[in-house]
C-alpha atoms as a PDB file:
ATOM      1  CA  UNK A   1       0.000   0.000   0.000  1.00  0.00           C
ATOM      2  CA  UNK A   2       0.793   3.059  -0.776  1.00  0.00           C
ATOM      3  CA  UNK A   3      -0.425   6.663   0.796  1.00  0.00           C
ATOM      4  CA  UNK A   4       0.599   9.984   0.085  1.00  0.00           C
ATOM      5  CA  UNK A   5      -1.471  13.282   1.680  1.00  0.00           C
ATOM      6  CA  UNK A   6      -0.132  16.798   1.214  1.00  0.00           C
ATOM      7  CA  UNK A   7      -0.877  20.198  -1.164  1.00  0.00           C
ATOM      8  CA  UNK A   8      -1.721  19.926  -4.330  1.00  0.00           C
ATOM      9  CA  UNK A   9       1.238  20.407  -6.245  1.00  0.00           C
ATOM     10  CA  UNK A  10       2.527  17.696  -3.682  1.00  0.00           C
ATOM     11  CA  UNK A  11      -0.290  14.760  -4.841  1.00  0.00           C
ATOM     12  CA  UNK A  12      -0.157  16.050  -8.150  1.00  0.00           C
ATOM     13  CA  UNK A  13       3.342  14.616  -8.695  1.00  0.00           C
ATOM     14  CA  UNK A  14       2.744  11.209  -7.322  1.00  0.00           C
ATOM     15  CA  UNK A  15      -0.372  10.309  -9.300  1.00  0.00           C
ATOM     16  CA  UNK A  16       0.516   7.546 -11.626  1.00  0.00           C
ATOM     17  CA  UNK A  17      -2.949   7.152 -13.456  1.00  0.00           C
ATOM     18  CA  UNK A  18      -3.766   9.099 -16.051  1.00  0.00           C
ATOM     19  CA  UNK A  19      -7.603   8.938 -15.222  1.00  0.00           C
ATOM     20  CA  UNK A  20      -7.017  10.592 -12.003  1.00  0.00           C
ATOM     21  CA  UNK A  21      -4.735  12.977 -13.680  1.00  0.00           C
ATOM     22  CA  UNK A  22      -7.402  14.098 -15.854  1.00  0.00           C
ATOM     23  CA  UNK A  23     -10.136  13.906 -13.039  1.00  0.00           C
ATOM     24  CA  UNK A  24      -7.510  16.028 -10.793  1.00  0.00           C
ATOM     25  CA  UNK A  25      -7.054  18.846 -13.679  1.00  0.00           C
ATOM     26  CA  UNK A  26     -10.956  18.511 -13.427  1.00  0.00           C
ATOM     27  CA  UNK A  27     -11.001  19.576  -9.876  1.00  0.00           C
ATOM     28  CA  UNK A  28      -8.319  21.781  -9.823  1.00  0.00           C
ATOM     29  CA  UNK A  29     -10.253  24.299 -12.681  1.00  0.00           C
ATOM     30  CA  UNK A  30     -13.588  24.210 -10.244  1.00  0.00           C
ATOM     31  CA  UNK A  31     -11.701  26.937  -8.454  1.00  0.00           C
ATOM     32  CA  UNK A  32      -9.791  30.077 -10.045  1.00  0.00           C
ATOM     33  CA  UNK A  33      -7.930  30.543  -6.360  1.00  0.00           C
ATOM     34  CA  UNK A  34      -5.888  28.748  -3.826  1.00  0.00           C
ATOM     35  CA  UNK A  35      -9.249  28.135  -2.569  1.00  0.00           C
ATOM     36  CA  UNK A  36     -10.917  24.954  -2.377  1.00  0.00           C
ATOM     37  CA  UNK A  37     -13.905  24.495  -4.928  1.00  0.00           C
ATOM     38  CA  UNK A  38     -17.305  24.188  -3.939  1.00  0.00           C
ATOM     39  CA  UNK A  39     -20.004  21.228  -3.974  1.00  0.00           C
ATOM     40  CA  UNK A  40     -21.850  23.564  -6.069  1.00  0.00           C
ATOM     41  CA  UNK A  41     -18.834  23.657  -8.657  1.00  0.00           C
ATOM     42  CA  UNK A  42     -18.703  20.114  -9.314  1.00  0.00           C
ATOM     43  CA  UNK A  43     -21.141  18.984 -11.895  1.00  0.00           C
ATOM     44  CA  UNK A  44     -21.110  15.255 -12.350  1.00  0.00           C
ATOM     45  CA  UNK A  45     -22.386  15.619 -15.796  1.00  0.00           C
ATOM     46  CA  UNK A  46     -18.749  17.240 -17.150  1.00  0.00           C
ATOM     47  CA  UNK A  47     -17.061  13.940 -16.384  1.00  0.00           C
ATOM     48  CA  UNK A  48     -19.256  11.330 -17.656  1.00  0.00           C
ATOM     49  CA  UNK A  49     -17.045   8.568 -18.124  1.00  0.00           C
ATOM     50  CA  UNK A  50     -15.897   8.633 -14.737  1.00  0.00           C
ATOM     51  CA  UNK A  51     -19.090   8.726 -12.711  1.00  0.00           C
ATOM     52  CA  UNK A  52     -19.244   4.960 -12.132  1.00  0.00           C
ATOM     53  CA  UNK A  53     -15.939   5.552 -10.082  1.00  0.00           C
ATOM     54  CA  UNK A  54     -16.756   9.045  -8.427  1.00  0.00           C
ATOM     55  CA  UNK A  55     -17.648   9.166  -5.063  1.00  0.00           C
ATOM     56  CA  UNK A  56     -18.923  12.561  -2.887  1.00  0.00           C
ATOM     57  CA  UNK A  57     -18.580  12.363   0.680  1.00  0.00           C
ATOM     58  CA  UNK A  58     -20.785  14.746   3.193  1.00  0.00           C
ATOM     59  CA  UNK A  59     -17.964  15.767   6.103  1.00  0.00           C
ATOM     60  CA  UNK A  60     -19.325  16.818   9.963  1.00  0.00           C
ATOM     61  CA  UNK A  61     -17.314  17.146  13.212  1.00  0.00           C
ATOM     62  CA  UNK A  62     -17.912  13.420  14.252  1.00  0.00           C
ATOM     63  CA  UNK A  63     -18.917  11.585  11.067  1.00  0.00           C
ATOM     64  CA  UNK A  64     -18.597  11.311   6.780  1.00  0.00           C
ATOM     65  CA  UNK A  65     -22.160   9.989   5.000  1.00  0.00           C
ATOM     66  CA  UNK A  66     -21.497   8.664   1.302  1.00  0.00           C
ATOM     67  CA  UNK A  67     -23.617  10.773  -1.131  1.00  0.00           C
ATOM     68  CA  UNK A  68     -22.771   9.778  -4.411  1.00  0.00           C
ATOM     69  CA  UNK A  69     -21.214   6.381  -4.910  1.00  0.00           C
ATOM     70  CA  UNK A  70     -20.389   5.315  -8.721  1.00  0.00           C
ATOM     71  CA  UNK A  71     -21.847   2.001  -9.563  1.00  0.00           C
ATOM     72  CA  UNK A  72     -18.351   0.684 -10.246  1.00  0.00           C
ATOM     73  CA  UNK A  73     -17.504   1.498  -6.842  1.00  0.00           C
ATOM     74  CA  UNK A  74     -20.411  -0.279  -5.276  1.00  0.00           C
ATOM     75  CA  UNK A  75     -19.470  -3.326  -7.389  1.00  0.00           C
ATOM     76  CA  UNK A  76     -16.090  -3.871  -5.831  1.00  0.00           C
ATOM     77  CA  UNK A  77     -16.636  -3.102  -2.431  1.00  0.00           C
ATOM     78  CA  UNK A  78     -19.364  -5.711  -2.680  1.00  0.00           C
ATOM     79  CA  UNK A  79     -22.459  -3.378  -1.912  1.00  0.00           C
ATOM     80  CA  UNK A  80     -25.508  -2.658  -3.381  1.00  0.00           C
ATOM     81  CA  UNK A  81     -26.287   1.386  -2.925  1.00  0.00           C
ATOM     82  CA  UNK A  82     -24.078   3.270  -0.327  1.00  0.00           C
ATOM     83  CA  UNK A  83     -26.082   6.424  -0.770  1.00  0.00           C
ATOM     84  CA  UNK A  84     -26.739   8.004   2.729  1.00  0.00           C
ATOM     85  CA  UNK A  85     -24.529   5.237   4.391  1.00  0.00           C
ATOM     86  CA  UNK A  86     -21.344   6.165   6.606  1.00  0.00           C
ATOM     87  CA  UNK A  87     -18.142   3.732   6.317  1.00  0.00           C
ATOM     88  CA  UNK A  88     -18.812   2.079   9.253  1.00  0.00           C
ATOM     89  CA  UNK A  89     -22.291   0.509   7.694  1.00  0.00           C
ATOM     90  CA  UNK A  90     -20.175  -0.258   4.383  1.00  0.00           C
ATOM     91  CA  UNK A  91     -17.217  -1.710   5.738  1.00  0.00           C
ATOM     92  CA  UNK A  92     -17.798  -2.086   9.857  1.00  0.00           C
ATOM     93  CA  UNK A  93     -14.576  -3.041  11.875  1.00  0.00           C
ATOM     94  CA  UNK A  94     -12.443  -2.449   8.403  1.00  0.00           C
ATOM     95  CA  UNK A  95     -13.846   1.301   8.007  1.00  0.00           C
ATOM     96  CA  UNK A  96     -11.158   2.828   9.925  1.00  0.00           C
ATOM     97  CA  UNK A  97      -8.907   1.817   6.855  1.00  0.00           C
ATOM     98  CA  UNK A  98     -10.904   4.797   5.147  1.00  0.00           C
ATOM     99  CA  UNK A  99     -11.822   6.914   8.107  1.00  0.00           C
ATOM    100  CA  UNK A 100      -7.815   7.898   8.215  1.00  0.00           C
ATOM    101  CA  UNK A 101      -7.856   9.599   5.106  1.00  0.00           C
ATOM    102  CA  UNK A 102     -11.156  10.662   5.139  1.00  0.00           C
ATOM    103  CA  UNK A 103     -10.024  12.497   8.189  1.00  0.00           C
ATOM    104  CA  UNK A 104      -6.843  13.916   7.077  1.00  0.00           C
ATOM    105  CA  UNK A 105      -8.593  15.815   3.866  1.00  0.00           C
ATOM    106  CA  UNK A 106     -11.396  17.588   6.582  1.00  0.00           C
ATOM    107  CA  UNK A 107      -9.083  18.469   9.540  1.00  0.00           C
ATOM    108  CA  UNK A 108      -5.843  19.147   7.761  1.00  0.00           C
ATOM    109  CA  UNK A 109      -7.479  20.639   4.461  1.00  0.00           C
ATOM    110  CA  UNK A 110      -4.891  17.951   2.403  1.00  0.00           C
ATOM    111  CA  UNK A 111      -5.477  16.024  -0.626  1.00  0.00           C
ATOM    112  CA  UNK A 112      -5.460  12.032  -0.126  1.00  0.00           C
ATOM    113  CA  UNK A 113      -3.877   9.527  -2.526  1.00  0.00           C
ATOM    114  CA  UNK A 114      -3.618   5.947  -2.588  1.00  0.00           C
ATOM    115  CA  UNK A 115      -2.172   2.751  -4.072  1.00  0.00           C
ATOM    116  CA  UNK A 116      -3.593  -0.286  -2.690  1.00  0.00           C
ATOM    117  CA  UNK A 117      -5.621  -3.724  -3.403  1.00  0.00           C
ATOM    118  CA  UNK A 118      -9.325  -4.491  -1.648  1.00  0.00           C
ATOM    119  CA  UNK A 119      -7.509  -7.507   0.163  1.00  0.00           C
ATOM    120  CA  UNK A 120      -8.177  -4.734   3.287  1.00  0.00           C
ATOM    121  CA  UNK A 121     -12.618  -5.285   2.654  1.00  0.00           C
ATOM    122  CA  UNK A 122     -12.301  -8.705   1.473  1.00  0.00           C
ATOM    123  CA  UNK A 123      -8.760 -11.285   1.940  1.00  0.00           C
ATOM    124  CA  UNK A 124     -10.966 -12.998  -1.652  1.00  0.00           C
ATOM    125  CA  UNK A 125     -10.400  -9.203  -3.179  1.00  0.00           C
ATOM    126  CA  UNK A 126      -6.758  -8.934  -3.511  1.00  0.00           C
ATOM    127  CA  UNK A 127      -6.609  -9.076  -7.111  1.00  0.00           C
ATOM    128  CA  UNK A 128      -8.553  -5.852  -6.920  1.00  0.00           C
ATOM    129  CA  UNK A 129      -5.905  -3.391  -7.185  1.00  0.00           C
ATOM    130  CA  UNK A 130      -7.206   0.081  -7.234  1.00  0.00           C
ATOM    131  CA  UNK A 131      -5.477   4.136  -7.163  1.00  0.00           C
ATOM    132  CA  UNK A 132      -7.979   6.659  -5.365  1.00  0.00           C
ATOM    133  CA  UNK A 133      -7.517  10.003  -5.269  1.00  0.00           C
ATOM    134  CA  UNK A 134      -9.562  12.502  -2.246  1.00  0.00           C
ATOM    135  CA  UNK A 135      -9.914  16.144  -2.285  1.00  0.00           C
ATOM    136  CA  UNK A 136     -11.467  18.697  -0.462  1.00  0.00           C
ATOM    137  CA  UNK A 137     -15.007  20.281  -1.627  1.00  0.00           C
ATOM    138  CA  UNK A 138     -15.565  23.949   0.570  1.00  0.00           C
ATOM    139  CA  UNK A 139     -18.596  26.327   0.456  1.00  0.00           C
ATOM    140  CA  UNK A 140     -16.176  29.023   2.090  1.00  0.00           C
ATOM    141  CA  UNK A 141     -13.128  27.840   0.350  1.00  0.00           C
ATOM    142  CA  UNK A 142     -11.026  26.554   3.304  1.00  0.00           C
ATOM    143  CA  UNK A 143     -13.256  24.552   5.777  1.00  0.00           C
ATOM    144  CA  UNK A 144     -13.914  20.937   4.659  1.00  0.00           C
ATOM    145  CA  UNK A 145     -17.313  20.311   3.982  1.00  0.00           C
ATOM    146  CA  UNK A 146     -17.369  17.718   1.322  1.00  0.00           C
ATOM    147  CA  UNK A 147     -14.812  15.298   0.100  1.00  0.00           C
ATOM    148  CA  UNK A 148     -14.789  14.840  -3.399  1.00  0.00           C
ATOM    149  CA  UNK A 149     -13.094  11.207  -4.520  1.00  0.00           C
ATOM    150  CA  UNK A 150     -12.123   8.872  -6.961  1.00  0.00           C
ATOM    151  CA  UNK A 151     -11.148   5.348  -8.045  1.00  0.00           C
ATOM    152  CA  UNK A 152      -8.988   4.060 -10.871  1.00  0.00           C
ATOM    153  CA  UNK A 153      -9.326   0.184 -10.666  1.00  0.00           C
ATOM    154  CA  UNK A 154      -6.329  -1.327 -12.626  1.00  0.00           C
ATOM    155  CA  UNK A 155      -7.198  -5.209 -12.297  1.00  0.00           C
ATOM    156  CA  UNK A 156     -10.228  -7.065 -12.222  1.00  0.00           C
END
């Protein structure tokens, strides 16, 4: 495994897929600042061909609530619709695996990137070898509100 958290310039020069490249340059023209883009800058409908891998994450103080979970997504982890679930109902003892990163992105205001297989969910998974990529959604451009991720799944 692989994990790598820091600005962007710092995550941009370790990603090693060229989806999440793309999806990154995506992200990073949602805002004309140093700020962090908005919820309400991210239109799922601009980036088609990677919805089944996009996932939105609600952020509070004490919890993260899936929101938008690609179909792809839902696939591998083994899970019919996430929507509305936290990671403890998707993945219950193993959840802390994401909660790490998830809380990283919303307390340190990092991005979150990551090289790993699914043999962490499931030990029948480990052929599932995947790349994610998290970054920060803000309605007042440096609080964490939402985290905005994806996943590049390289085997099958």
């Amino acid at each position: 495994m692989f994990d790598k958290s820091g600005t962007a310039d710092e995550i941009e020069a370790v990603i090693s897929s060229a989806a999440l490249k793309e999806f990154f340059s995506y992200w990073k023209s949602l805002s004309d600042d140093d700020r962090f883009p908005s919820r309400d800058a991210f239109d799922p409908m601009a980036v088609p061909r990677f919805l089944p891998t996009v996932f939105l994450i609600e952020v509070s103080d004490d919890d993260f609530r899936y929101r938008l979970v690609g179909s792809l997504i839902e696939e591998r982890y083994g899970r019919g619709s996430m929507k509305g679930l936290t990671p403890a109902d998707v993945m219950g003892e193993r959840a802390e695996n994401v909660l790490v990163p998830y809380r990283i992105v919303r307390d340190q205001g990092h991005l979150f990137y990551r090289e790993a297989s699914l043999d962490w969910l499931h030990e029948t998974r480990k052929y599932i070898m995947y790349k994610a990529l998290l970054l920060p959604l803000s309605d007042d451009g440096q609080n964490v509100n939402m985290i905005l991720g994806m996943h590049d799944f390289i085997s099958q």
